[in-house]
Protein backbone atom coordinates (compact mmCIF):
# COMPACT_ATOMS: atom_id res chain seq x y z
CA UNK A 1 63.12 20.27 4.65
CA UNK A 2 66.14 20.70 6.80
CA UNK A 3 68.27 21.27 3.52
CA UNK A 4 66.06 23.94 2.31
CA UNK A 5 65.82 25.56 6.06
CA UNK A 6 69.70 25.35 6.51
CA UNK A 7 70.07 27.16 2.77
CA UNK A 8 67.62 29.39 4.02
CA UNK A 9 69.32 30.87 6.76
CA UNK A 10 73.11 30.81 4.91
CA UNK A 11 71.47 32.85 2.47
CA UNK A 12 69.87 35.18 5.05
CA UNK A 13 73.44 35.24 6.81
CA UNK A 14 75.13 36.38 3.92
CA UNK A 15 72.50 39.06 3.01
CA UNK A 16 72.59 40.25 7.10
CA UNK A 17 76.46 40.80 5.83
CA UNK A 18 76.04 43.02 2.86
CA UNK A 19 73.56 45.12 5.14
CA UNK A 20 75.72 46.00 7.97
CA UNK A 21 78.60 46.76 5.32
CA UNK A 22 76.06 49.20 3.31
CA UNK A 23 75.41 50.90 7.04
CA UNK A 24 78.89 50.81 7.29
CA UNK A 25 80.78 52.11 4.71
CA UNK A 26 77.93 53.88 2.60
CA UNK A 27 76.17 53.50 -0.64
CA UNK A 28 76.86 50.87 -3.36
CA UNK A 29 80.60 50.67 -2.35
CA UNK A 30 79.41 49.56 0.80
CA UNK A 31 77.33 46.62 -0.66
CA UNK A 32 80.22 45.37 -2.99
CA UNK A 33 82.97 45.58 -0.20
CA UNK A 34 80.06 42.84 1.64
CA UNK A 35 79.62 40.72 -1.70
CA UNK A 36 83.37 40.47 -1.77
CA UNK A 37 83.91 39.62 1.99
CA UNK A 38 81.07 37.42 2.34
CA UNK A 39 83.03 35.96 -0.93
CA UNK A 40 86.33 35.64 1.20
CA UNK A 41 84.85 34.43 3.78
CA UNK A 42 82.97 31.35 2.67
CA UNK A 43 86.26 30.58 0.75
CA UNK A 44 88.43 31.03 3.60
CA UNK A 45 86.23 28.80 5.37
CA UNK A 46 85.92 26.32 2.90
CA UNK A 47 89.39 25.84 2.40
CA UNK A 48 91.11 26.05 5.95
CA UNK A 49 87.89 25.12 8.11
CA UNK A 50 89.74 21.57 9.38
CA UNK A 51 93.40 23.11 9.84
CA UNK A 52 91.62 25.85 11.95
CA UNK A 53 89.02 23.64 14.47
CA UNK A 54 91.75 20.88 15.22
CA UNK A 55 94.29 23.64 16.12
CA UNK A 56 91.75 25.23 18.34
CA UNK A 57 91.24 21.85 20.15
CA UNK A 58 95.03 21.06 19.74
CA UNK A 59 93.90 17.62 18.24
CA UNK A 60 96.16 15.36 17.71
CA UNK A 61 96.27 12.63 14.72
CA UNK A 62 96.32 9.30 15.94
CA UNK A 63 97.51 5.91 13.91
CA UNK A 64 95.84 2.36 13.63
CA UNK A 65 98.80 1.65 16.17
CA UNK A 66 98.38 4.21 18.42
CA UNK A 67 94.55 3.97 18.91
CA UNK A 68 93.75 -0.01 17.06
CA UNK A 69 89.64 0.06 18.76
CA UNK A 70 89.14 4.24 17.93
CA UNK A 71 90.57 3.60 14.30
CA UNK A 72 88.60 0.25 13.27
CA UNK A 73 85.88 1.70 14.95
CA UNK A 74 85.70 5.31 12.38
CA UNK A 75 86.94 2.70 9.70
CA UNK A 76 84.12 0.33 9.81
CA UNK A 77 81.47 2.77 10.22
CA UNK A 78 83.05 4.80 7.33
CA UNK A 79 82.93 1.76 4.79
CA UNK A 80 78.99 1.51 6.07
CA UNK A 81 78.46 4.95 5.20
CA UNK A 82 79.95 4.97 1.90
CA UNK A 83 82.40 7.42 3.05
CA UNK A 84 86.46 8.11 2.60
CA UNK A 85 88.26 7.05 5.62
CA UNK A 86 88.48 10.41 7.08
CA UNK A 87 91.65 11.73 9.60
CA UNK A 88 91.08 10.13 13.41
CA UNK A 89 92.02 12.70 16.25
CA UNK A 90 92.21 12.60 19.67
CA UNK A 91 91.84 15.71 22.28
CA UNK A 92 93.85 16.20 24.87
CA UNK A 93 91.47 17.14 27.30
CA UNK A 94 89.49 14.99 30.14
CA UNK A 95 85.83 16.84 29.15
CA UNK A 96 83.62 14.17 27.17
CA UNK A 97 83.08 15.43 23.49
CA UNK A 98 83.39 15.15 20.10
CA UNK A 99 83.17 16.75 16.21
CA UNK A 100 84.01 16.64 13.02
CA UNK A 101 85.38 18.94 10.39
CA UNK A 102 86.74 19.36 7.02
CA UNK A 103 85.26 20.83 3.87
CA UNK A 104 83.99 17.74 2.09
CA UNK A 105 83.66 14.00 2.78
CA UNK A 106 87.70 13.63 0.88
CA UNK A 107 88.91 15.99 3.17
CA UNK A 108 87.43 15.18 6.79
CA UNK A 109 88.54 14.15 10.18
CA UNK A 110 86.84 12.92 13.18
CA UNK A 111 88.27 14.34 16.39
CA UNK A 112 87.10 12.50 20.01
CA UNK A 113 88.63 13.79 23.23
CA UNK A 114 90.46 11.52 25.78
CA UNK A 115 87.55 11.76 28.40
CA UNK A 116 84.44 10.58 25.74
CA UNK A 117 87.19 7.52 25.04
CA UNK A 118 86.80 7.06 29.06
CA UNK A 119 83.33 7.23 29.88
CA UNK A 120 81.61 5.70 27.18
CA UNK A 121 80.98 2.21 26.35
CA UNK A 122 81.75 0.53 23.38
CA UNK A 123 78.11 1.05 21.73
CA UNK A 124 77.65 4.84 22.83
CA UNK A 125 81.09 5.58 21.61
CA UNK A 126 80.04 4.27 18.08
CA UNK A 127 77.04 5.92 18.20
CA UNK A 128 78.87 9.02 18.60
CA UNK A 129 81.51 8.45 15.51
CA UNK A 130 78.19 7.82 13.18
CA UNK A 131 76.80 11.16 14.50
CA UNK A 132 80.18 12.90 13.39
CA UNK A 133 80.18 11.39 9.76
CA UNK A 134 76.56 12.04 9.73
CA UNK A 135 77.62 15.35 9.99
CA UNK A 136 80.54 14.70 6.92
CA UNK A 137 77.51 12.66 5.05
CA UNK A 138 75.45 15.44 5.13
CA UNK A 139 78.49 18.50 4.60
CA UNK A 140 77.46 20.18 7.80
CA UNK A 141 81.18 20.57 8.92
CA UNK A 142 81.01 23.34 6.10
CA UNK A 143 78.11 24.73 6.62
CA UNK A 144 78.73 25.43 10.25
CA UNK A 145 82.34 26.57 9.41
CA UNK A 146 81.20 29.32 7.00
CA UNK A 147 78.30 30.20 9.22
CA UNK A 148 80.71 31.20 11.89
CA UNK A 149 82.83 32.36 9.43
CA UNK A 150 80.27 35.19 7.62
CA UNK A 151 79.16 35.37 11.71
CA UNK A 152 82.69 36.52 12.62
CA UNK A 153 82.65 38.95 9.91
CA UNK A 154 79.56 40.55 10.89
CA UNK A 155 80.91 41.32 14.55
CA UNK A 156 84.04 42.56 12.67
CA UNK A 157 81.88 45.26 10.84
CA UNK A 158 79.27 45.84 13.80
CA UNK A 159 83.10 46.97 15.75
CA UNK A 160 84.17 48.79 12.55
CA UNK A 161 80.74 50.59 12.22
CA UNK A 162 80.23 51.75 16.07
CA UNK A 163 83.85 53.04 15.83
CA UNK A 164 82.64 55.27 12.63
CA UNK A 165 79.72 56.09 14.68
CA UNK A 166 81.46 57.57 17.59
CA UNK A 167 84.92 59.13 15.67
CA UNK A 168 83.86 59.50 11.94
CA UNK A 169 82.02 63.13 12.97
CA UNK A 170 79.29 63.84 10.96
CA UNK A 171 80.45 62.02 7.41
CA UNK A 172 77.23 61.14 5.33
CA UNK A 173 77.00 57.07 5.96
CA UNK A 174 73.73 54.52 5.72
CA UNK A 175 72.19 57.63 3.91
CA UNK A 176 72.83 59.92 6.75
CA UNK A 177 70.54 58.09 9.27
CA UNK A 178 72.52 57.59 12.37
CA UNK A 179 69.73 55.59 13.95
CA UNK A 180 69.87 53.23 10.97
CA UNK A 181 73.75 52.90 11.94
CA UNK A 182 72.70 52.58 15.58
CA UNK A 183 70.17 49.86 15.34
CA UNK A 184 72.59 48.22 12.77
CA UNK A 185 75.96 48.35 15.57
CA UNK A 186 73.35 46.82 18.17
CA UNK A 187 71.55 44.54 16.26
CA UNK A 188 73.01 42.63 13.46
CA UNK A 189 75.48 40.59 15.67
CA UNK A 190 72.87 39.34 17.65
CA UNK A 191 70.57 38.47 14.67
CA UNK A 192 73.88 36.62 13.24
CA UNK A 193 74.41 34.61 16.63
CA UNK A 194 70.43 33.72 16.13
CA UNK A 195 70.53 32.42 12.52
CA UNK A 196 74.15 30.93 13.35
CA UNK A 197 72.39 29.10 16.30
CA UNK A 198 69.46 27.96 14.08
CA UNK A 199 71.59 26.36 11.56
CA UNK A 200 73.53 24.16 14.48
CA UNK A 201 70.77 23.18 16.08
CA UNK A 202 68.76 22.21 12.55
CA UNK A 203 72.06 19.85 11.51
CA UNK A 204 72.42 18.55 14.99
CA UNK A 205 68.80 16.57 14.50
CA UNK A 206 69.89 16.21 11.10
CA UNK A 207 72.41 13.89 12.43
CA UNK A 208 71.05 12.41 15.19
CA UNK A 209 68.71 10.42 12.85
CA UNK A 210 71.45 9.62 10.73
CA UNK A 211 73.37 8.07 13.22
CA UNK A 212 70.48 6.26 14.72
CA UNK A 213 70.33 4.92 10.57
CA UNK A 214 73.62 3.95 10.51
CA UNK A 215 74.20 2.07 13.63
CA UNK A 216 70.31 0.21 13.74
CA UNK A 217 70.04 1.64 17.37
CA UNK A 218 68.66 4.99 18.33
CA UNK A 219 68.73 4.02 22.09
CA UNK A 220 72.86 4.11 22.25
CA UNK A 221 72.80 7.63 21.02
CA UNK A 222 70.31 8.96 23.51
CA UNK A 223 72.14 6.90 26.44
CA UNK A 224 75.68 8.59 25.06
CA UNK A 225 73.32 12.04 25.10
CA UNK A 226 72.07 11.47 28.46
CA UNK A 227 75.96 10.68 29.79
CA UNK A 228 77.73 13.83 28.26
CA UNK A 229 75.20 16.05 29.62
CA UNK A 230 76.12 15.22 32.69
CA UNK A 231 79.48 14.86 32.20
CA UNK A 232 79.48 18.60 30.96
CA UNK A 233 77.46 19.79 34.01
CA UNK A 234 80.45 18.43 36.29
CA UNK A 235 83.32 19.12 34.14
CA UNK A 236 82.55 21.88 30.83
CA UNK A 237 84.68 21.74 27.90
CA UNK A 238 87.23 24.78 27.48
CA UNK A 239 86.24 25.43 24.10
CA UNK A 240 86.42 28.62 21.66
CA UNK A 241 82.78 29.74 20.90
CA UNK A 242 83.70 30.21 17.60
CA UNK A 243 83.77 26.35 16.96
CA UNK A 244 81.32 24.88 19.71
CA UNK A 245 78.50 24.28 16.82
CA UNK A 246 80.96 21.42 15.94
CA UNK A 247 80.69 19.57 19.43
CA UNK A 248 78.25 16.73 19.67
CA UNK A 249 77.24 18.29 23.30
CA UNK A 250 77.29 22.05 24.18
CA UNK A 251 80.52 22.25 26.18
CA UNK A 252 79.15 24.78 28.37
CA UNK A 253 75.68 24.05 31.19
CA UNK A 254 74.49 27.57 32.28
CA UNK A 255 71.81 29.78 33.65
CA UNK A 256 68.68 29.64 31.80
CA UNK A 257 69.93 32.67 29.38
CA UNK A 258 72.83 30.61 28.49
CA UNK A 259 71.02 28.18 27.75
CA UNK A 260 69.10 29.89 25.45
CA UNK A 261 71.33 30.99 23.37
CA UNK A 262 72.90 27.72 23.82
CA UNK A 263 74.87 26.15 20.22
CA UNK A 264 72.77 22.79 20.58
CA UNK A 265 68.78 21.71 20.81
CA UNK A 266 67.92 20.63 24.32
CA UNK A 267 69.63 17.39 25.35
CA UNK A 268 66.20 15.67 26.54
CA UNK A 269 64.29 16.98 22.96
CA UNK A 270 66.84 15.25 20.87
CA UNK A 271 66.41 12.00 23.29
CA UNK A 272 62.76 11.61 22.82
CA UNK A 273 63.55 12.71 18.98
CA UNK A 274 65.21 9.14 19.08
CA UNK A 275 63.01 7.27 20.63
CA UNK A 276 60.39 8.59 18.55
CA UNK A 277 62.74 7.15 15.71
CA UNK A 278 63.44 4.07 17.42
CA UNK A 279 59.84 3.22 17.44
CA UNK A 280 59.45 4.22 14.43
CA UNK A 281 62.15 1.45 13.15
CA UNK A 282 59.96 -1.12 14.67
CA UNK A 283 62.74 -1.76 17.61
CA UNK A 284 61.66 -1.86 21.38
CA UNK A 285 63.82 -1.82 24.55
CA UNK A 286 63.19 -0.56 27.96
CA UNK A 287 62.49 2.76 28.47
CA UNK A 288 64.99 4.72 30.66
């Protein structure tokens, strides 16, 4: 179901694109100059999605000698999951978090900053790394790349279009309805923030339970959970909004609006999420 709601909303993210290009530029031109850019832009994303998140986060590759525990730790998990050992990265920054990226499974890496290496103990640590190649398992690293890819695009034209709008005169565009052109400028980036949001927080559930699968205990996750929240409410990640969706945590703990239109579920609804699951696998522990 997740799947089908995550192909759901690419699909509706892509068509959002061709729309604001037809308000754009005008007429069937309009619609093939958005086929072809929603074309370059899943590529584009595809293809150059790792080199582009571990620069952002100035991650930096570390070796079995470098970082022996971090290493067999993504290596052993790895093998469990039937995965390719993918690259192991470290962030130089003292804010707890973690992601992963890379277009497929062959051509992943699992980035961890130096402050989640700090405050987490050896079992919410690997909880952590499975919830990161949960995401490679599942290929949400690309999906959430080329939704913030076709995302960025879509602000790029809403720009283009309200520049039209105000110096283009009166030239016939959107079939000469200005308000369609208005609503479009005003609206579409905000719907593509929405279905861009929808899509993270789907895959971050998605993930949760596959961690909880891969490491036989739900309860580490939801302890790691509880930790980085609060870790981010004292010290927030500096992070490009382009790639928070890849986080484990949202870097940033705001007002209420911030929260809403926050990249992640609610920290406490993905807790009780796992314990709900931990239950389910017939394992019982004290309760927090």
């Amino acid at each position: 179901m997740n799947q089908f709601k995550t192909v759901a909303l690419l699909g509706l993210l892509s068509a959002l694109l061709i729309s604001i290009s037809y308000w754009a530029i005008g007429g069937t031109g309009g619609v093939i100059f958005g086929i072809a850019l929603a074309a370059i832009a899943n590529l584009s994303s595809w293809y150059y999605s790792d080199r582009i998140a571990l620069a952002a986060y100035r991650a930096q590759p570390v070796t079995p000698a470098q970082a022996p525990e971090l290493y067999q730790m993504v290596q052993r998990l790895s093998q469990k999951a039937g995965l390719p050992m993918p690259g192991v990265y470290v962030v130089p920054s003292t804010a707890a978090n973690a992601f992963a990226t890379g277009r497929d499974p062959a051509h992943a890496a699992v980035a961890v900053t130096q402050g989640i290496l700090r405050i987490l103990p050896e079992d919410e640590l690997e909880a952590v790394i499975a919830h990161e190649l949960s995401h490679v398992a599942n290929r949400d690293t690309l999906t959430q790349a080329v939704a913030a890819t076709v995302a960025g695009a879509i602000s790029f034209l809403a720009q283009f279009a309200s520049y039209a709008m105000w110096f283009g005169g009166s030239r016939d565009r959107g079939r000469g309805n200005p308000l369609g052109l208005l609503l479009t400028v005003v609206l579409a980036p905000v719907a593509a923030s929405v279905i861009q949001l929808a899509i993270s927080r789907t895959r971050e559930f998605a993930a949760d339970a596959g961690a909880a699968k891969l490491t036989g205990n739900p309860r580490a996750l939801a302890s790691a959970l509880q930790r980085l929240e609060r870790s981010a409410k004292g010290m927030p990640m500096e992070a490009n909004p382009a790639f928070e969706p890849l986080l484990i945590i949202n870097p940033f703990q705001g007002d209420f609006l911030g929260n809403l239109f926050a990249t992640h579920p609610p920290t406490q609804a993905r807790i009780e999420n796992l314990i709900k699951l931990e239950q389910e696998m017939g394992l019982t522990r004290n309760l927090f």
